[in-house]
N, C-alpha and C. Protein backbone atom coordinates (compact mmCIF):
# COMPACT_ATOMS: atom_id res chain seq x y z
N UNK A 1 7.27 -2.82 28.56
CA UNK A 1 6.67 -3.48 27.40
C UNK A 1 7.75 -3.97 26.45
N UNK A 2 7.48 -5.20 26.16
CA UNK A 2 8.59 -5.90 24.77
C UNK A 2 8.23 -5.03 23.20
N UNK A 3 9.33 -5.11 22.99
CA UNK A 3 9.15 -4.68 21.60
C UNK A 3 9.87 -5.68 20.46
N UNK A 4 8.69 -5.98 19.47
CA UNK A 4 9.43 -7.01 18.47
C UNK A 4 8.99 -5.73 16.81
N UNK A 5 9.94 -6.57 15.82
CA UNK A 5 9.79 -5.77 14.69
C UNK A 5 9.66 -6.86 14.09
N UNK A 6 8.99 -7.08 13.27
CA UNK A 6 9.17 -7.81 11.94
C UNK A 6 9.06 -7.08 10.79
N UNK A 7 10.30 -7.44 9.56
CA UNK A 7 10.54 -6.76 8.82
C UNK A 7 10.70 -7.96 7.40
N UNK A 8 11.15 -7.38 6.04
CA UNK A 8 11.18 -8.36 5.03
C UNK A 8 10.36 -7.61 3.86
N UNK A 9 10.70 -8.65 2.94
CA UNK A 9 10.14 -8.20 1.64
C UNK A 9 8.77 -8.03 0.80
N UNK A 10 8.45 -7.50 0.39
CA UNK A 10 6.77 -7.54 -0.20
C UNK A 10 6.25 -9.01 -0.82
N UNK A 11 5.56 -9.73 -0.27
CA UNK A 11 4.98 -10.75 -0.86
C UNK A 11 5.35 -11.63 0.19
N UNK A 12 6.56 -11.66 1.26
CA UNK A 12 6.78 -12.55 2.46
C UNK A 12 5.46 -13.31 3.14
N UNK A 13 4.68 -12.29 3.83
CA UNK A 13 3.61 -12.64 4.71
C UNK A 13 3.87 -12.06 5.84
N UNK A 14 4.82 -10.67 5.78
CA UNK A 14 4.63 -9.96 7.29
C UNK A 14 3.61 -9.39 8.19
N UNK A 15 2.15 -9.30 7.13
CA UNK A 15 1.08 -8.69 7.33
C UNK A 15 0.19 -9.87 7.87
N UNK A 16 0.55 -11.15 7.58
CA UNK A 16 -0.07 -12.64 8.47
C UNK A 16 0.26 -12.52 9.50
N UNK A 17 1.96 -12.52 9.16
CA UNK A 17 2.69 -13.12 11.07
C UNK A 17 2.30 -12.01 11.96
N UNK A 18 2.39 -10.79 11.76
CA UNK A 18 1.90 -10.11 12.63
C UNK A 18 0.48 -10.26 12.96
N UNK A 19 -0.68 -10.50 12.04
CA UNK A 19 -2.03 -10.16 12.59
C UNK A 19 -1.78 -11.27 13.28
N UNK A 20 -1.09 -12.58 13.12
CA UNK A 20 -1.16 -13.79 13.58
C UNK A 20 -1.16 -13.62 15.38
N UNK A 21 0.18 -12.53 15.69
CA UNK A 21 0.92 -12.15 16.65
C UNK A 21 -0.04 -11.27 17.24
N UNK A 22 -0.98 -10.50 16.32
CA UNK A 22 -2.36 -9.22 17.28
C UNK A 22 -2.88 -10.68 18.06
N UNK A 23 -3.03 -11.93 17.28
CA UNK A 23 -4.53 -12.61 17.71
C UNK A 23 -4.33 -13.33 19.05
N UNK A 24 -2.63 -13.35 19.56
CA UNK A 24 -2.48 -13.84 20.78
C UNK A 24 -2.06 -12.72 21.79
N UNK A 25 -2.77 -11.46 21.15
CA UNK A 25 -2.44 -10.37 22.14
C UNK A 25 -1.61 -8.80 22.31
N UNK A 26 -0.54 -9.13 20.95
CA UNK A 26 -0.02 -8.05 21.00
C UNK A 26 -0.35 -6.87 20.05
N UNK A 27 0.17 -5.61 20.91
CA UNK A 27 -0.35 -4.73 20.17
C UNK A 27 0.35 -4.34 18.65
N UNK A 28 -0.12 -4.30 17.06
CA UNK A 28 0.82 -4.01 16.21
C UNK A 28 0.59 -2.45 15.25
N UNK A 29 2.18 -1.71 15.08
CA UNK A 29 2.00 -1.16 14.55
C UNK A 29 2.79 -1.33 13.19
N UNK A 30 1.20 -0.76 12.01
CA UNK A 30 1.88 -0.55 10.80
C UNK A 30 2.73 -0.09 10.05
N UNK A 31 3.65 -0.04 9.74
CA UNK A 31 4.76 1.01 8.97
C UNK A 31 4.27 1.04 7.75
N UNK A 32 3.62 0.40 6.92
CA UNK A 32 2.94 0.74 5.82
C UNK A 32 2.54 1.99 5.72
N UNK A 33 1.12 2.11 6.71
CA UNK A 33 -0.05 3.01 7.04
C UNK A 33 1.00 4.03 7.78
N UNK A 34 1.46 4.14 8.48
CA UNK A 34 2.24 5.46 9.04
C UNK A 34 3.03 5.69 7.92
N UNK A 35 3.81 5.18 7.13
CA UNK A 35 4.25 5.87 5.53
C UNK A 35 3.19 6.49 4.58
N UNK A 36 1.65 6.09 4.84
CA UNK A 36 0.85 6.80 3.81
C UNK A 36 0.61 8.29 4.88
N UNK A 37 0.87 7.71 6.16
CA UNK A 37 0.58 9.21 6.97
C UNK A 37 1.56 10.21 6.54
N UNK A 38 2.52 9.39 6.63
CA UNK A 38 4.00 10.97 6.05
C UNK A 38 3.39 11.62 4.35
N UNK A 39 3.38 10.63 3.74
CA UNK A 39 2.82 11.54 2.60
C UNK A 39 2.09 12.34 2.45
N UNK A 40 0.69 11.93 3.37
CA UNK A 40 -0.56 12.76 3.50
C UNK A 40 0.15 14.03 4.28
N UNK A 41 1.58 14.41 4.77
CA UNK A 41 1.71 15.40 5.15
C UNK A 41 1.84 17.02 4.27
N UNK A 42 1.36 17.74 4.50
CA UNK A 42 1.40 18.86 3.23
C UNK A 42 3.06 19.12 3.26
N UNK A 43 3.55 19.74 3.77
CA UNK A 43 5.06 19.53 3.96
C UNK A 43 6.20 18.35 3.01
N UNK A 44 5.62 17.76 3.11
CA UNK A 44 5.74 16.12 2.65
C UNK A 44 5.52 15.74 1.22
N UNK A 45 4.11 16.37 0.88
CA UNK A 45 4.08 16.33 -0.57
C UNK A 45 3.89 17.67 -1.25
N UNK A 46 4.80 18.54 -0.59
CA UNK A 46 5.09 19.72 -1.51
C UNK A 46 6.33 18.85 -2.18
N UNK A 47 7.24 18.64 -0.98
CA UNK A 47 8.50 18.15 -1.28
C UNK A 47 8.37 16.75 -2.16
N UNK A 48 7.69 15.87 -2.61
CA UNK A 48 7.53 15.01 -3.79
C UNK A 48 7.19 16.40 -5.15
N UNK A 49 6.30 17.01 -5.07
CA UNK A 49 6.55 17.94 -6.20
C UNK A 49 7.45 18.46 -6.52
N UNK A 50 8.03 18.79 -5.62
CA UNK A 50 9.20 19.50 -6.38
C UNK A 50 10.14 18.80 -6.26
N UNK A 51 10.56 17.13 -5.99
CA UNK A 51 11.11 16.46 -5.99
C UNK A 51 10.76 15.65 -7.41
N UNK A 52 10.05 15.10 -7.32
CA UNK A 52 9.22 14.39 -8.62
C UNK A 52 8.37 14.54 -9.53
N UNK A 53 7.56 15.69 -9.43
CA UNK A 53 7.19 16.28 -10.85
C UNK A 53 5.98 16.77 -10.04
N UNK A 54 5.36 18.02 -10.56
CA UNK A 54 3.80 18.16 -10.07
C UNK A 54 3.02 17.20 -9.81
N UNK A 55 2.83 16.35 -11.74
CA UNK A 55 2.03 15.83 -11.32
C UNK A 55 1.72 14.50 -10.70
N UNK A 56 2.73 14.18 -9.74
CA UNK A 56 3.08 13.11 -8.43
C UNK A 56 1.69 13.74 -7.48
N UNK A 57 1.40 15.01 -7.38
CA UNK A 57 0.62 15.74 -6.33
C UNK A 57 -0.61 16.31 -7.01
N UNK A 58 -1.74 15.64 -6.75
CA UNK A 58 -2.93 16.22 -6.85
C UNK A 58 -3.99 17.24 -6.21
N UNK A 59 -4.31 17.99 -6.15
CA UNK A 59 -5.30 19.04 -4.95
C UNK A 59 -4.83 18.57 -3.62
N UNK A 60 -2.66 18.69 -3.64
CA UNK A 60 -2.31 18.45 -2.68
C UNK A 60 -1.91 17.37 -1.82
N UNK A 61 -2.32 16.02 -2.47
CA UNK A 61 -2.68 14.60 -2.13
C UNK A 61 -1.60 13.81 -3.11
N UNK A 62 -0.84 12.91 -2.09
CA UNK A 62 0.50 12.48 -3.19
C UNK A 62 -0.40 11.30 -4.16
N UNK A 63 -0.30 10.98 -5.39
CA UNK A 63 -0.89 9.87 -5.87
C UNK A 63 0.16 8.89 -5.61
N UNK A 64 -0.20 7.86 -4.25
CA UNK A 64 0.87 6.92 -4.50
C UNK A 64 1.02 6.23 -5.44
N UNK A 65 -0.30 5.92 -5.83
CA UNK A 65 -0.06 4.60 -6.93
C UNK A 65 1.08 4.96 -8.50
N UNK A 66 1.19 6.25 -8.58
CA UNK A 66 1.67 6.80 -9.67
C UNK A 66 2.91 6.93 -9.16
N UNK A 67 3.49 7.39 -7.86
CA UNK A 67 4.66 7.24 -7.36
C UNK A 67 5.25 6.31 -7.34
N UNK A 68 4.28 5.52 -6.84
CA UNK A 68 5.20 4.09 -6.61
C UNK A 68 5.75 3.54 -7.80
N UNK A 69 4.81 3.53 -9.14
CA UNK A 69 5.08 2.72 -10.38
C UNK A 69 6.53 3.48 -10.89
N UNK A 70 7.17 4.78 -10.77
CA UNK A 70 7.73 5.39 -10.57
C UNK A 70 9.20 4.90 -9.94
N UNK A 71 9.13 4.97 -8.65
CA UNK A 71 10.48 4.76 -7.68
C UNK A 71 10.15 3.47 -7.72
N UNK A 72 9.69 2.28 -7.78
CA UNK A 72 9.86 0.88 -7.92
C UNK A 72 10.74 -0.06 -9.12
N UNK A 73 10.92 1.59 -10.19
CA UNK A 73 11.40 1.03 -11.17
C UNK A 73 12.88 1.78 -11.81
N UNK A 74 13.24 2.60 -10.80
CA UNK A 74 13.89 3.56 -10.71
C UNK A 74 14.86 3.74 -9.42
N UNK A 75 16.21 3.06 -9.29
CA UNK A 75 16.71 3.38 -7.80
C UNK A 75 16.91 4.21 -7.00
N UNK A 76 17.74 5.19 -7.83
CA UNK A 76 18.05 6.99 -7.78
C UNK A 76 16.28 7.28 -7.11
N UNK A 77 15.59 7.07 -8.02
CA UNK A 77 13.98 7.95 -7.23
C UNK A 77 14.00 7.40 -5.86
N UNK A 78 13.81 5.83 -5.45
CA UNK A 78 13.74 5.74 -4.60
C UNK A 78 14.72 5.89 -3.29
N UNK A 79 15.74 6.33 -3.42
CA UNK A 79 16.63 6.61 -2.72
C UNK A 79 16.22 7.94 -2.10
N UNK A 80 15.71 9.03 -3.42
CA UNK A 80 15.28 10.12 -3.11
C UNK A 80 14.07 10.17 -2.36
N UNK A 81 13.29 9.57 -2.76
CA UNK A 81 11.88 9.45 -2.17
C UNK A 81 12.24 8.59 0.02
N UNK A 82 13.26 7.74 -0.31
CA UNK A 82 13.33 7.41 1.29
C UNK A 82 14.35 8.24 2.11
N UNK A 83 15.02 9.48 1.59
CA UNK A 83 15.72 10.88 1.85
C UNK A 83 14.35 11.60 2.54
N UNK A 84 13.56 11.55 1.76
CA UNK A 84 12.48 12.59 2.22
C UNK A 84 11.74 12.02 3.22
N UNK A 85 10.91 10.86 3.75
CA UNK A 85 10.68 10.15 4.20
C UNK A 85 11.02 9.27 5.60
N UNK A 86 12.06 8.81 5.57
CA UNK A 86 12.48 8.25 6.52
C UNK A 86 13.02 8.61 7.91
N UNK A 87 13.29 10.09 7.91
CA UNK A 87 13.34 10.59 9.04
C UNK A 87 12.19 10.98 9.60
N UNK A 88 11.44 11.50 9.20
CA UNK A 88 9.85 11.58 9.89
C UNK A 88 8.89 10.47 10.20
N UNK A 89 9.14 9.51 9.55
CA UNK A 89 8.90 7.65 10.05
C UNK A 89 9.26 7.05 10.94
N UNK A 90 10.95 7.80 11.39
CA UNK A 90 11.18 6.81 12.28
C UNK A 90 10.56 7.70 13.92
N UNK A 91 10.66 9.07 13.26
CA UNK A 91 9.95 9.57 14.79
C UNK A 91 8.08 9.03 14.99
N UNK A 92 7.78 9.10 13.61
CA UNK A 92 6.30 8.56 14.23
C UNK A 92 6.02 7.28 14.81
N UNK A 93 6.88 6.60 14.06
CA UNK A 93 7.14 5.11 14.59
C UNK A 93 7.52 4.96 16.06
N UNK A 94 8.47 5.66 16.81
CA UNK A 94 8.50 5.41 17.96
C UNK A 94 7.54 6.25 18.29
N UNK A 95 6.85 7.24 18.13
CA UNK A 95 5.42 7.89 18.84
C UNK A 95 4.38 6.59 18.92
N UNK A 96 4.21 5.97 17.72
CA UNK A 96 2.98 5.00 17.69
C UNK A 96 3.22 3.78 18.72
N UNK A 97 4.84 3.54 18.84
CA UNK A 97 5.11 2.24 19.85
C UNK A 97 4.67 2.83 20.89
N UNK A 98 5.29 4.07 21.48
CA UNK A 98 5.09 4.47 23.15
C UNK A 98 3.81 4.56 23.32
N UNK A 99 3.28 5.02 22.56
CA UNK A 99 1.59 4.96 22.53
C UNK A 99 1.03 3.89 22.99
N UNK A 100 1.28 2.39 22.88
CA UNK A 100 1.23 1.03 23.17
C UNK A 100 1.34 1.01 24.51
N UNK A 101 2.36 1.61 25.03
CA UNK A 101 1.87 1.58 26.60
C UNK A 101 1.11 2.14 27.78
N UNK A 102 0.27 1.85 28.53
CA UNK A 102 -0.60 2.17 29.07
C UNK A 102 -1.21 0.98 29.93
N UNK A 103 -1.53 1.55 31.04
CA UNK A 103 -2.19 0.71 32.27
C UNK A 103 -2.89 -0.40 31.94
N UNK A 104 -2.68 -1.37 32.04
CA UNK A 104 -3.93 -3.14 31.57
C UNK A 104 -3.67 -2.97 29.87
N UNK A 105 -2.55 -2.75 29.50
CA UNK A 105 -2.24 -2.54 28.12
C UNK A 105 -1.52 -4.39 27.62
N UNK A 106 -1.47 -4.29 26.21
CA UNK A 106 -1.13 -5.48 26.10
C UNK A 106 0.54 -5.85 25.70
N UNK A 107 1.51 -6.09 26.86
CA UNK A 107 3.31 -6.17 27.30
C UNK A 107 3.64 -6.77 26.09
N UNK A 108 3.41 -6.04 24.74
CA UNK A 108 4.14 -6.94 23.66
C UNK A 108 3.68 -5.54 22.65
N UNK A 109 4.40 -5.20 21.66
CA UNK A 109 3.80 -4.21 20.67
C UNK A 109 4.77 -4.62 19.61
N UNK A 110 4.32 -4.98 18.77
CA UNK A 110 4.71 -5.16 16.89
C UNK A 110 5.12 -4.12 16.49
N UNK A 111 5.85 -3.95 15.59
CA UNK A 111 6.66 -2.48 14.62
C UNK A 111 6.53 -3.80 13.33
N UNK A 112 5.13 -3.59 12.18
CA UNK A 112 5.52 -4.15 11.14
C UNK A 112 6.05 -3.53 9.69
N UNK A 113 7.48 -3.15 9.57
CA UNK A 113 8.36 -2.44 8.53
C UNK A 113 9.31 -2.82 8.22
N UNK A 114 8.96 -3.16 6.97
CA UNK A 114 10.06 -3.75 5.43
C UNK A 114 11.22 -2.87 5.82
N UNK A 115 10.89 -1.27 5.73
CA UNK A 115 11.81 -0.17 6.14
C UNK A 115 12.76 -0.12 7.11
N UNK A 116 12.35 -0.80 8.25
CA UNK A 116 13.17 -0.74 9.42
C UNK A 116 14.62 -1.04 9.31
N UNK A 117 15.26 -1.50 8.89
CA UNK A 117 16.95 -1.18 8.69
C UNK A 117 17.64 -0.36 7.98
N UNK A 118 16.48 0.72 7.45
CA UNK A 118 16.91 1.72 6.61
C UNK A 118 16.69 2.99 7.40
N UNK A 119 15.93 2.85 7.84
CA UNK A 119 15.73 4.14 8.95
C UNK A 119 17.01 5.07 9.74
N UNK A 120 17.00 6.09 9.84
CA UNK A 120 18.31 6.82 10.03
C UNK A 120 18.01 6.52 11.77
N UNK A 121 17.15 6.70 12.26
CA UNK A 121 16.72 6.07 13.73
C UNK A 121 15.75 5.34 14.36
N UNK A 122 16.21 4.04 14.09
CA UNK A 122 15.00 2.84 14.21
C UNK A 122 14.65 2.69 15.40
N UNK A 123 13.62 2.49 15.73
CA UNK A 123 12.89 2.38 16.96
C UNK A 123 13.72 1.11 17.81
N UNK A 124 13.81 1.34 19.02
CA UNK A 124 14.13 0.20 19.49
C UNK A 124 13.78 -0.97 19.71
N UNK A 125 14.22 -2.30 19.62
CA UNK A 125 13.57 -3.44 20.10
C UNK A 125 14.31 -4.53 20.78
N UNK A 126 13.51 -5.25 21.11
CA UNK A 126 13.88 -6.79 21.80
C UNK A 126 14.37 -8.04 20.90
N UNK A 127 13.62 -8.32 19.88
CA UNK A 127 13.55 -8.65 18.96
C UNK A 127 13.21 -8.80 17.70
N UNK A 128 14.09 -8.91 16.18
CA UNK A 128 13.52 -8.29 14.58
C UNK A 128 13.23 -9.50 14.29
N UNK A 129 12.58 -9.83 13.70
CA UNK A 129 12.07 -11.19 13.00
C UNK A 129 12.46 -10.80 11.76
N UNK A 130 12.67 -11.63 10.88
CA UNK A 130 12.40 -11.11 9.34
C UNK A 130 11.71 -12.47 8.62
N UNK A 131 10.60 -11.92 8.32
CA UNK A 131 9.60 -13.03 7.32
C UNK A 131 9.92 -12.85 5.96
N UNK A 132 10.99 -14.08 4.99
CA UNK A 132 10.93 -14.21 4.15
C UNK A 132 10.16 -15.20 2.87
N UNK A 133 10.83 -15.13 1.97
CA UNK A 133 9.75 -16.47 1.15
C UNK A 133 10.90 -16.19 -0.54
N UNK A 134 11.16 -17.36 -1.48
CA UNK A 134 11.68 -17.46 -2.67
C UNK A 134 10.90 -15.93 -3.71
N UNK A 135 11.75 -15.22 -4.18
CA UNK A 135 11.40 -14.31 -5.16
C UNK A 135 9.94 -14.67 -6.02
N UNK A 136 10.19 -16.04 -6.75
CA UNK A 136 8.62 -15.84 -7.64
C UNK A 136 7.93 -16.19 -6.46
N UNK A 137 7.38 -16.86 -5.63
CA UNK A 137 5.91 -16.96 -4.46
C UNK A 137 5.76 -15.80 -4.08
N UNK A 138 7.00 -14.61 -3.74
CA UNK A 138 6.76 -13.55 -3.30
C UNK A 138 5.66 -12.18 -4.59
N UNK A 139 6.09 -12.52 -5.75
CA UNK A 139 5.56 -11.89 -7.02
C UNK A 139 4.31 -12.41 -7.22
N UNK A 140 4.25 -14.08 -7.33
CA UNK A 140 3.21 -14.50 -7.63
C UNK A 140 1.88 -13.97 -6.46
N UNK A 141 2.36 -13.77 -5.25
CA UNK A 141 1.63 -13.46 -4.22
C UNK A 141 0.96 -11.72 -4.16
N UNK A 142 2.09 -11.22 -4.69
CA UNK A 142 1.65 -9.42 -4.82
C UNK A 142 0.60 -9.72 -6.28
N UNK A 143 0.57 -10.46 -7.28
CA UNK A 143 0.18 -10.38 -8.26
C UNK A 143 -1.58 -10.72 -7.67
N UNK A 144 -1.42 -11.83 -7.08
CA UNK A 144 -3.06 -12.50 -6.55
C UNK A 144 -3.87 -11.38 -5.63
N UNK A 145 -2.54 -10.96 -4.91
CA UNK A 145 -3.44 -10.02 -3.95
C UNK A 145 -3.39 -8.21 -4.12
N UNK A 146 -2.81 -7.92 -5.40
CA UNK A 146 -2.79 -6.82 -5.86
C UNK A 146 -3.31 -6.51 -6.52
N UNK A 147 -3.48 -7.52 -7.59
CA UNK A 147 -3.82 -7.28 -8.70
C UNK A 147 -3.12 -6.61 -10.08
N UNK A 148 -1.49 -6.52 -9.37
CA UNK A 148 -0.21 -5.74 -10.43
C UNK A 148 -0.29 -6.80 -11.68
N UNK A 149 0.08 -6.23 -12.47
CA UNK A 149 1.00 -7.31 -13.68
C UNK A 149 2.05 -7.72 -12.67
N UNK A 150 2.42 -8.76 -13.30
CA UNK A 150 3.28 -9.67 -13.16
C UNK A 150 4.91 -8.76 -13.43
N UNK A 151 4.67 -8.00 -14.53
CA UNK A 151 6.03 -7.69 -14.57
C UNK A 151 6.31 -6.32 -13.76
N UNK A 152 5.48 -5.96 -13.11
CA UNK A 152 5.12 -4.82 -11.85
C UNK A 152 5.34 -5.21 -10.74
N UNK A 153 5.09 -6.39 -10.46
CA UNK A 153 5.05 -6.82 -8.87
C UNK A 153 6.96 -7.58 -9.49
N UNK A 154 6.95 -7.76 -10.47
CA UNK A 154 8.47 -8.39 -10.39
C UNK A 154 9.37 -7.10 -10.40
N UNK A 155 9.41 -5.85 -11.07
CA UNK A 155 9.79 -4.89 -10.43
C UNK A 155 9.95 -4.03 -9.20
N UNK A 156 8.74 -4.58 -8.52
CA UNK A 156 8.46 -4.25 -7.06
C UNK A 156 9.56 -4.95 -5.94
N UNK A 157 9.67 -6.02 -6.02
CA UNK A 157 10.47 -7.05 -5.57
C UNK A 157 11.82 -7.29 -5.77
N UNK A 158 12.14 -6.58 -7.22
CA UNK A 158 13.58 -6.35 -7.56
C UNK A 158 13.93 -5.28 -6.67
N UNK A 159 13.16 -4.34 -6.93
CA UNK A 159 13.52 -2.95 -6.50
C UNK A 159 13.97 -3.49 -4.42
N UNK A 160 13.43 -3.83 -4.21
CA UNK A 160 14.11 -4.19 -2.45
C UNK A 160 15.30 -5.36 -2.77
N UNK A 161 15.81 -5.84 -3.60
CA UNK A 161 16.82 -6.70 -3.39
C UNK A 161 18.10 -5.87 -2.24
N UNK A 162 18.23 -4.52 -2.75
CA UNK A 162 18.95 -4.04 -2.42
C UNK A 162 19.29 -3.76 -0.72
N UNK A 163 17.55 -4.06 0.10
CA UNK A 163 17.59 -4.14 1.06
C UNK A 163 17.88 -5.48 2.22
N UNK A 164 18.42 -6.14 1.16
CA UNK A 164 18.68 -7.68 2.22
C UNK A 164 19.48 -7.46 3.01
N UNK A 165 20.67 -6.81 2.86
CA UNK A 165 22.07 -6.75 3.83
C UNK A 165 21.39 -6.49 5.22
N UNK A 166 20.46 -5.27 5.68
CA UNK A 166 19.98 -5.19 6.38
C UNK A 166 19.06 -6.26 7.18
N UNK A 167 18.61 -6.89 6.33
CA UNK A 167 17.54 -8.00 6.51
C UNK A 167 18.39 -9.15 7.11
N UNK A 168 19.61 -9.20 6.92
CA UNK A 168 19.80 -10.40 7.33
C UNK A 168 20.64 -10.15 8.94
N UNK A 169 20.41 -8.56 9.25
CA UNK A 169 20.61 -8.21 10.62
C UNK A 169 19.56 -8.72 11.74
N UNK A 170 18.14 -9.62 11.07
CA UNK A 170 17.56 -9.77 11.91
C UNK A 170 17.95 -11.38 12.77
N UNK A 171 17.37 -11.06 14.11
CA UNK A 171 17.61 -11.82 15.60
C UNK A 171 16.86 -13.13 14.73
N UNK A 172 16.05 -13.44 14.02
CA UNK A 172 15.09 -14.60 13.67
C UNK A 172 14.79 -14.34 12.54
N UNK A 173 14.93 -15.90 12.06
CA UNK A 173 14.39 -15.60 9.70
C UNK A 173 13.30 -16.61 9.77
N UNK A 174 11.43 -16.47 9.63
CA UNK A 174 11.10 -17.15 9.31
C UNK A 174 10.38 -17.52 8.09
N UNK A 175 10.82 -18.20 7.20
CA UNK A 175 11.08 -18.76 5.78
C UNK A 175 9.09 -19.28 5.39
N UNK A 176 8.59 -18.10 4.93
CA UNK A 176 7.18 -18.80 4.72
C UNK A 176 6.88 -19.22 3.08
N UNK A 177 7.39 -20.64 3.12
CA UNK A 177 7.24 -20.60 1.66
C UNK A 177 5.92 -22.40 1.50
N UNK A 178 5.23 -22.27 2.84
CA UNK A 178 4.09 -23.45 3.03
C UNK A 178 2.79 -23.12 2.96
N UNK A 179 1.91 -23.22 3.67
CA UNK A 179 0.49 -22.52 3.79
C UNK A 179 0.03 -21.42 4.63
N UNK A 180 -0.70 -20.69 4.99
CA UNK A 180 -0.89 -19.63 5.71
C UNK A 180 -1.35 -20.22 7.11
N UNK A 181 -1.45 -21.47 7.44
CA UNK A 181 -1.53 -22.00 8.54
C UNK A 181 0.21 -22.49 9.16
N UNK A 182 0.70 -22.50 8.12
CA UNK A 182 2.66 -23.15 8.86
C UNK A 182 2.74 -21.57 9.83
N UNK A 183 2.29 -20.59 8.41
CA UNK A 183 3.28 -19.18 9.51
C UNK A 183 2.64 -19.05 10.50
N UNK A 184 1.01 -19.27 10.49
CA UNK A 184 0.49 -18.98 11.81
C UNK A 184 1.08 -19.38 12.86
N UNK A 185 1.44 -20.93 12.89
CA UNK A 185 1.97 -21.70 13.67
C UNK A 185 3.55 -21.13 14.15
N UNK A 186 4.10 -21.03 12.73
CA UNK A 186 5.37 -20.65 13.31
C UNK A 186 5.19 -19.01 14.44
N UNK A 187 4.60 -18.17 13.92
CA UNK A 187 4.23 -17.09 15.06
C UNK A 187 3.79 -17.43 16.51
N UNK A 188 3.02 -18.40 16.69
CA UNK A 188 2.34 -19.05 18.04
C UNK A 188 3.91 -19.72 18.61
N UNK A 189 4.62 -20.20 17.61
CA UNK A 189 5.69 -20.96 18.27
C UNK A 189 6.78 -19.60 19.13
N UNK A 190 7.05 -18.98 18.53
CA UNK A 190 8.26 -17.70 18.69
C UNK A 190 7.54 -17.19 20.04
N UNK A 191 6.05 -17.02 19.62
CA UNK A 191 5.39 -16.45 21.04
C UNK A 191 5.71 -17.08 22.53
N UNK A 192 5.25 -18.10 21.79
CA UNK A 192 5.87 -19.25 22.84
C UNK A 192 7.19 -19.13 23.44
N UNK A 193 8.11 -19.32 22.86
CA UNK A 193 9.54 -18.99 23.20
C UNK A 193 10.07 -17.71 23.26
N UNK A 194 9.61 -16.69 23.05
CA UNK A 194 10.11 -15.56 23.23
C UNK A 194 9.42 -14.48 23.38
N UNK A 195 8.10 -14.62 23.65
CA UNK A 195 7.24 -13.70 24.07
C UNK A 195 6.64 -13.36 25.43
N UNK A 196 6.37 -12.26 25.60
CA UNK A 196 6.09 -12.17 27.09
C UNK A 196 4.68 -12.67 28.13
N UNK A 197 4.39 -14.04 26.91
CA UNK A 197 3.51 -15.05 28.30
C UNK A 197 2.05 -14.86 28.80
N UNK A 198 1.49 -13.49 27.55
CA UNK A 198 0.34 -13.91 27.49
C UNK A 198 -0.71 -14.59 26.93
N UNK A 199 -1.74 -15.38 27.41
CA UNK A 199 -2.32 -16.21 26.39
C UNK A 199 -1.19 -17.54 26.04
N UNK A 200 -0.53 -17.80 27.03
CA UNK A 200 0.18 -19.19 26.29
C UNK A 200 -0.16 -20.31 26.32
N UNK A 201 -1.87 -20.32 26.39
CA UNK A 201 -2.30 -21.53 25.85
C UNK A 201 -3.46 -21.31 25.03
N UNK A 202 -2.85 -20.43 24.25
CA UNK A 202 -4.07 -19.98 22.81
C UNK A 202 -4.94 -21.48 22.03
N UNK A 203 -5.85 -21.21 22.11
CA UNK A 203 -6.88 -21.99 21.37
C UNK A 203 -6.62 -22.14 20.27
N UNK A 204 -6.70 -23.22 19.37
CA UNK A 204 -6.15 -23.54 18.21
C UNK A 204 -7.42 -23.28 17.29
């Protein structure tokens, strides 16, 4: 089975190109949602308590939203917070890829994580994509579909500057700064050229 990653910044459109990439077949996994799994670990958010204050942890349950507003605005936290974190991500992450394979399974599986060049052991792949887009479309975009202030989602977005060096380790940059139909397209195209050939004459 191929393995592709796409990775990049909040507000890019990595969560398009990939569903774009489920709709001609391949299988994708979230790194988002497997990061809310590490938290939900009790283990996991003892260690935010006594990393970040009690009340980060409710009847046991990390409050992300209170975390995040937190380490998004704060480097030191988040450094600490991806200390605790990132080694248990990158093992679930390759659990959730191998999982992908299986008999009449679909020869392509997605890894979609912003995280992935930070990881102390990144899953392997074939190819990283990285879906970017200009700083304000990226803000203005967390703002429409978040619902943050403006000066929240522009803290959000600052706070990963720090992760480009990595970002620009990826095999392919595609630049979505047009309509949600260009990236589609541009995903159908890459499939095309570098994917493993199923469905390559997807219905438009």
């Amino acid at each position: 089975m191929m393995r592709w990653v796409v990775t990049g910044p909040a507000g890019a459109g990595k969560s398009l190109f990939t569903a774009a990439l489920a709709d001609l077949g391949a299988a994708v996994v979230d790194g988002d949602k497997l990061g809310h799994e590490i938290l939900a670990r009790p283990e996991v958010a003892a260690r935010v308590a006594e990393s970040f204050g009690a009340e980060m942890v409710a009847h046991g349950v990390v409050d992300r939203c209170r975390l995040g507003n937190l380490v998004f605005q704060d480097p030191g936290a988040l450094a600490k917070l991806d200390s605790l974190t990132h080694e248990p991500l990158s093992v679930l992450m390759e659990e959730r890829l191998a999982a992908c394979v299986r008999p009449q399974g679909p020869p392509l599986a997605v890894l979609d994580a912003a995280v992935y060049f930070l990881l102390p052991s990144p899953p392997t792949s074939d190819l990283v994509i990285l879906v970017d887009a200009p700083a304000e479309l990226r803000i203005a975009r967390l703002v429409q579909r978040t619902g943050l202030a403006p000066a929240v989602a522009g803290a959000r977005v600052t706070a990963q500057q720090g992760m480009s060096t990595g970002w620009q380790r990826a095999d392919l940059t595609v630049t979505n700064d047009g309509t949600p139909s260009d990236l589609q397209h541009a995903a159908r195209r890459i499939w095309m050229q570098r994917g493993p050939g199923i469905n390559d004459e997807p219905k438009d």
